[in-house]
N, C-alpha and C. Protein backbone atom coordinates (compact mmCIF):
# COMPACT_ATOMS: atom_id res chain seq x y z
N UNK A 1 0.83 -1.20 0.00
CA UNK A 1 0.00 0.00 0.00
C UNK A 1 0.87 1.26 0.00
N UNK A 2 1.90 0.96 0.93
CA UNK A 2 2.98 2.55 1.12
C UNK A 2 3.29 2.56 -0.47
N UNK A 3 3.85 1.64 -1.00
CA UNK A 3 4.23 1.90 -2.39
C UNK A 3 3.48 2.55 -3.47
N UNK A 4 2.27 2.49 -3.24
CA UNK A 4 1.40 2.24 -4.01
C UNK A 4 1.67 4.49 -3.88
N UNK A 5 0.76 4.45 -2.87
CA UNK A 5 1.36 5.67 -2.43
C UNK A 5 2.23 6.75 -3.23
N UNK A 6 3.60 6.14 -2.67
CA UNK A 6 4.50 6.65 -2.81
C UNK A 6 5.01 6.90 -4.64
N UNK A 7 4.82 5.79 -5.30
CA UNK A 7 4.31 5.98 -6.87
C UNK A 7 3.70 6.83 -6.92
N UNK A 8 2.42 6.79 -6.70
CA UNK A 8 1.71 8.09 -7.28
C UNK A 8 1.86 9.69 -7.00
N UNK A 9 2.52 9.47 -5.41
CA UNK A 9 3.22 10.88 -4.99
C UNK A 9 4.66 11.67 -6.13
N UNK A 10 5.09 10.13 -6.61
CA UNK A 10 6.54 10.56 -7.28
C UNK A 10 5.68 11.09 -8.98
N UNK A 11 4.57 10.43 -9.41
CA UNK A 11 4.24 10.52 -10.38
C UNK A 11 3.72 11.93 -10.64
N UNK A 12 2.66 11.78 -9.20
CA UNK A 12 2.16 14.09 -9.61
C UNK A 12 3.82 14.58 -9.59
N UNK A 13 4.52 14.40 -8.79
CA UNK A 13 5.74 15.73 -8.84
C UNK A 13 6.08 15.65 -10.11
N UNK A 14 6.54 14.51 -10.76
CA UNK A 14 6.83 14.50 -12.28
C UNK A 14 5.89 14.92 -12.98
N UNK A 15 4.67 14.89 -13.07
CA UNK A 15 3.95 15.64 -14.28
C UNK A 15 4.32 17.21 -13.52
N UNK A 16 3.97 17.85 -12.41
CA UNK A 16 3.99 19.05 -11.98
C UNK A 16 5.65 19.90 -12.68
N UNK A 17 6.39 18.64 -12.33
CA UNK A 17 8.08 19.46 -12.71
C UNK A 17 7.69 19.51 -14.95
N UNK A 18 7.14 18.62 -14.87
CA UNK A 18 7.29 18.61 -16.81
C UNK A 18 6.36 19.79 -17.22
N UNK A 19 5.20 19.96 -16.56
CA UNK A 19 4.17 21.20 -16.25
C UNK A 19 5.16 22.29 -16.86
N UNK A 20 5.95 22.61 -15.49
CA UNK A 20 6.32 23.60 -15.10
C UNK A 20 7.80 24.18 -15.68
N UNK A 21 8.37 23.03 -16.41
CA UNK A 21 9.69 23.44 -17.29
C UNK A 21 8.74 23.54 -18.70
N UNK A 22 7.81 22.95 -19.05
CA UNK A 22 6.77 23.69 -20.80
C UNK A 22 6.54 24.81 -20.54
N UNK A 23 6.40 25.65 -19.25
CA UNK A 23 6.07 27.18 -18.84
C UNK A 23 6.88 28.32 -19.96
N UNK A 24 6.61 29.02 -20.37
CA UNK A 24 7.37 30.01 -20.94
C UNK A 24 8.26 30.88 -19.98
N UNK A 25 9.03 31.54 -20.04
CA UNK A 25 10.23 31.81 -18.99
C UNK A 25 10.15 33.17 -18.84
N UNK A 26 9.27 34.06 -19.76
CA UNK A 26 9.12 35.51 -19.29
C UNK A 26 7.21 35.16 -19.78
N UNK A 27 7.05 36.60 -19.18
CA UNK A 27 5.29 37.02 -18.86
C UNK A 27 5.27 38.32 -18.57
N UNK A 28 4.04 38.87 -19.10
CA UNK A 28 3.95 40.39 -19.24
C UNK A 28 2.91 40.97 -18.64
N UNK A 29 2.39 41.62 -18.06
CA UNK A 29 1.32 42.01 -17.29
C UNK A 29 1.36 43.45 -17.83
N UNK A 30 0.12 43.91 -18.01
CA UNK A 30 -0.47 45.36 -18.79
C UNK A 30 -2.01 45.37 -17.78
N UNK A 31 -1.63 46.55 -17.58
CA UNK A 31 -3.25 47.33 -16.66
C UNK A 31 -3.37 48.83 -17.57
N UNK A 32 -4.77 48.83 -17.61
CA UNK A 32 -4.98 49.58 -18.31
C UNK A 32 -6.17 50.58 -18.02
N UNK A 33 -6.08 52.00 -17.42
CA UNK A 33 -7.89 52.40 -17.10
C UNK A 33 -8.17 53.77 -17.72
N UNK A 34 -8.96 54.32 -17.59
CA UNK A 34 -9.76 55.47 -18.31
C UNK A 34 -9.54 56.51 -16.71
N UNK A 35 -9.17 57.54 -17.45
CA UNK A 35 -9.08 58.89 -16.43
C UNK A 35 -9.94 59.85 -16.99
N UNK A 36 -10.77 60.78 -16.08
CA UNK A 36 -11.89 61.41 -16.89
C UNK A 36 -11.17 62.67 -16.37
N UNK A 37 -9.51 63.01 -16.94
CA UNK A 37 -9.15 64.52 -16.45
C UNK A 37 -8.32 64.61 -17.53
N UNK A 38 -8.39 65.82 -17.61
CA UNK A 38 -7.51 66.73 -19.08
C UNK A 38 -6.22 66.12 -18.96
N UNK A 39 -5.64 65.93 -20.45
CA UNK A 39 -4.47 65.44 -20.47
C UNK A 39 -3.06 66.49 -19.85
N UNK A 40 -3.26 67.51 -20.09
CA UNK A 40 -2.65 68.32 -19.29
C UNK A 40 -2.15 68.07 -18.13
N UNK A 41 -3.24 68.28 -17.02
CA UNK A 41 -3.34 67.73 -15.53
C UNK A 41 -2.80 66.59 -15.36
N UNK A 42 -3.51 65.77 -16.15
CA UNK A 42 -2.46 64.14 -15.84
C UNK A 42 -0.93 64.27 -16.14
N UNK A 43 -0.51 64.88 -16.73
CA UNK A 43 0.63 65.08 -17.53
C UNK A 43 1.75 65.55 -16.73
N UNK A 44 1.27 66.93 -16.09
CA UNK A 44 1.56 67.67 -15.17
C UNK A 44 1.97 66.62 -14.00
N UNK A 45 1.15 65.97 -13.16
CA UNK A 45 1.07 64.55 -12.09
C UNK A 45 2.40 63.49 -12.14
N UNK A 46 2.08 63.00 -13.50
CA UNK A 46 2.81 61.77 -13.59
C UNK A 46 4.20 62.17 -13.76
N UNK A 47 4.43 63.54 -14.64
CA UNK A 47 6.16 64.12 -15.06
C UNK A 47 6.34 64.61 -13.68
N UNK A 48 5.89 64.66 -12.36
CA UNK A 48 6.58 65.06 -11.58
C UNK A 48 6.99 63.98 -10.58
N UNK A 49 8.32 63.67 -10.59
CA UNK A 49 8.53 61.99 -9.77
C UNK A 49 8.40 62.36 -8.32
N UNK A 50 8.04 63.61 -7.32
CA UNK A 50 7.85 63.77 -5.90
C UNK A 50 6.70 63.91 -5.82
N UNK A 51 5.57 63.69 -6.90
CA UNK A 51 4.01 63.56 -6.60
C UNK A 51 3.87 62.21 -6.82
N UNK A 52 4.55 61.45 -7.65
CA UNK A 52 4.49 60.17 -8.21
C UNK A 52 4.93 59.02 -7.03
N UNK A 53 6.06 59.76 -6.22
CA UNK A 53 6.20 59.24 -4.85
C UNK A 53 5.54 59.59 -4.09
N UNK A 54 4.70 61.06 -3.58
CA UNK A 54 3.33 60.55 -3.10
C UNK A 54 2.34 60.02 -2.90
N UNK A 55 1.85 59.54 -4.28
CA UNK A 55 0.96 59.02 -4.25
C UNK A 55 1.07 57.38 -4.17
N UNK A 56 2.56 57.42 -3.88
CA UNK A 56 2.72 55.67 -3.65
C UNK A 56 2.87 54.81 -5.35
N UNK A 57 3.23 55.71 -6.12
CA UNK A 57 2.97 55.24 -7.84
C UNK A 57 4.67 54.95 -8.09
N UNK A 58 5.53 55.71 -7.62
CA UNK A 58 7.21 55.20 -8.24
C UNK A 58 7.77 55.25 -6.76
N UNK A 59 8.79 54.49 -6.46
CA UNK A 59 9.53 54.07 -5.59
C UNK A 59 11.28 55.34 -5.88
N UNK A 60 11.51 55.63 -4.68
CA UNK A 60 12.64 56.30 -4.82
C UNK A 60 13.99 54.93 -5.18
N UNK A 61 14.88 55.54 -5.63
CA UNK A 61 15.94 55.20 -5.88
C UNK A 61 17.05 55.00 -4.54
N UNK A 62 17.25 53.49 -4.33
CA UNK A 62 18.08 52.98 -3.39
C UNK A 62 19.08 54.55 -3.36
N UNK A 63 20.01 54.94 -3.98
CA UNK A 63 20.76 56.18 -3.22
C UNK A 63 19.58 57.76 -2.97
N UNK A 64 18.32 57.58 -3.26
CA UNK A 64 17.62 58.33 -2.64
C UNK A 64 17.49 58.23 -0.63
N UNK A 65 17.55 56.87 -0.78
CA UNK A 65 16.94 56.71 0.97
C UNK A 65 18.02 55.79 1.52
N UNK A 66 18.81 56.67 2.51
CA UNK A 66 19.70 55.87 3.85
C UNK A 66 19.67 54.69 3.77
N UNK A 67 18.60 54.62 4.38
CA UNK A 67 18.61 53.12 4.78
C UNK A 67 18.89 51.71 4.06
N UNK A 68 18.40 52.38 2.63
CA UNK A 68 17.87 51.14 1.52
C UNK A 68 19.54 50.93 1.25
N UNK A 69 20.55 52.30 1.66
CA UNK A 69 21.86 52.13 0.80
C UNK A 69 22.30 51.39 1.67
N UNK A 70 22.27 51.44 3.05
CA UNK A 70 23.41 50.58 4.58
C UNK A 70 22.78 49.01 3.97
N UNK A 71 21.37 49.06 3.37
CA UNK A 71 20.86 47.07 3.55
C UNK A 71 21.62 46.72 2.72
N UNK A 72 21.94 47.40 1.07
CA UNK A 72 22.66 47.27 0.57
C UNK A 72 23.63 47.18 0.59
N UNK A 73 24.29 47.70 1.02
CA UNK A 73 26.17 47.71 1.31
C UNK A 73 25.72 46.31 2.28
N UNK A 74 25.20 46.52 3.63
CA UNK A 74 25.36 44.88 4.43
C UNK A 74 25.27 43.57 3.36
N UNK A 75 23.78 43.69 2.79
CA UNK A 75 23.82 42.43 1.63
C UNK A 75 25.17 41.46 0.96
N UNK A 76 26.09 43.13 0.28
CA UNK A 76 27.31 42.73 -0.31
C UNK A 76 28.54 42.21 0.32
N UNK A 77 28.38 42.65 2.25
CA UNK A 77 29.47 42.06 2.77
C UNK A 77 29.42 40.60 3.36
């Protein structure tokens, strides 16, 4: 019975690993929505990267922020 088992346990991992190496190796994700404000205004928003970091939309740059640079430097030693 354990065998019996244990076959079929070895058998899903093998279909799961053959699955999962047919996978394609890159993937692309696109979001896409409708803004009901003058292109201007939006324009104005998004070209400024310290509103864009307000609003939580772009991430500063590791030598922007302390901290992110010391995790870094530790990481490398």
């Amino acid at each position: 019975m354990l065998k019996k088992i244990l076959t079929a346990l070895a058998a899903i991992v093998v279909i799961f690993v053959i699955v999962v190496a047919l996978q394609p190796a890159d993937f692309r994700v696109e979001r896409t929505t409708t803004i009901a404000a003058p292109q201007a205004e939006l324009f104005a928003q998004v070209n400024d990267l310290g509103r864009l970091v307000s609003l939580g939309q772009a991430r500063p740059r590791c030598e922007d922020n302390p901290s992110m640079v010391r995790n870094r430097a530790r990481a490398r030693s």
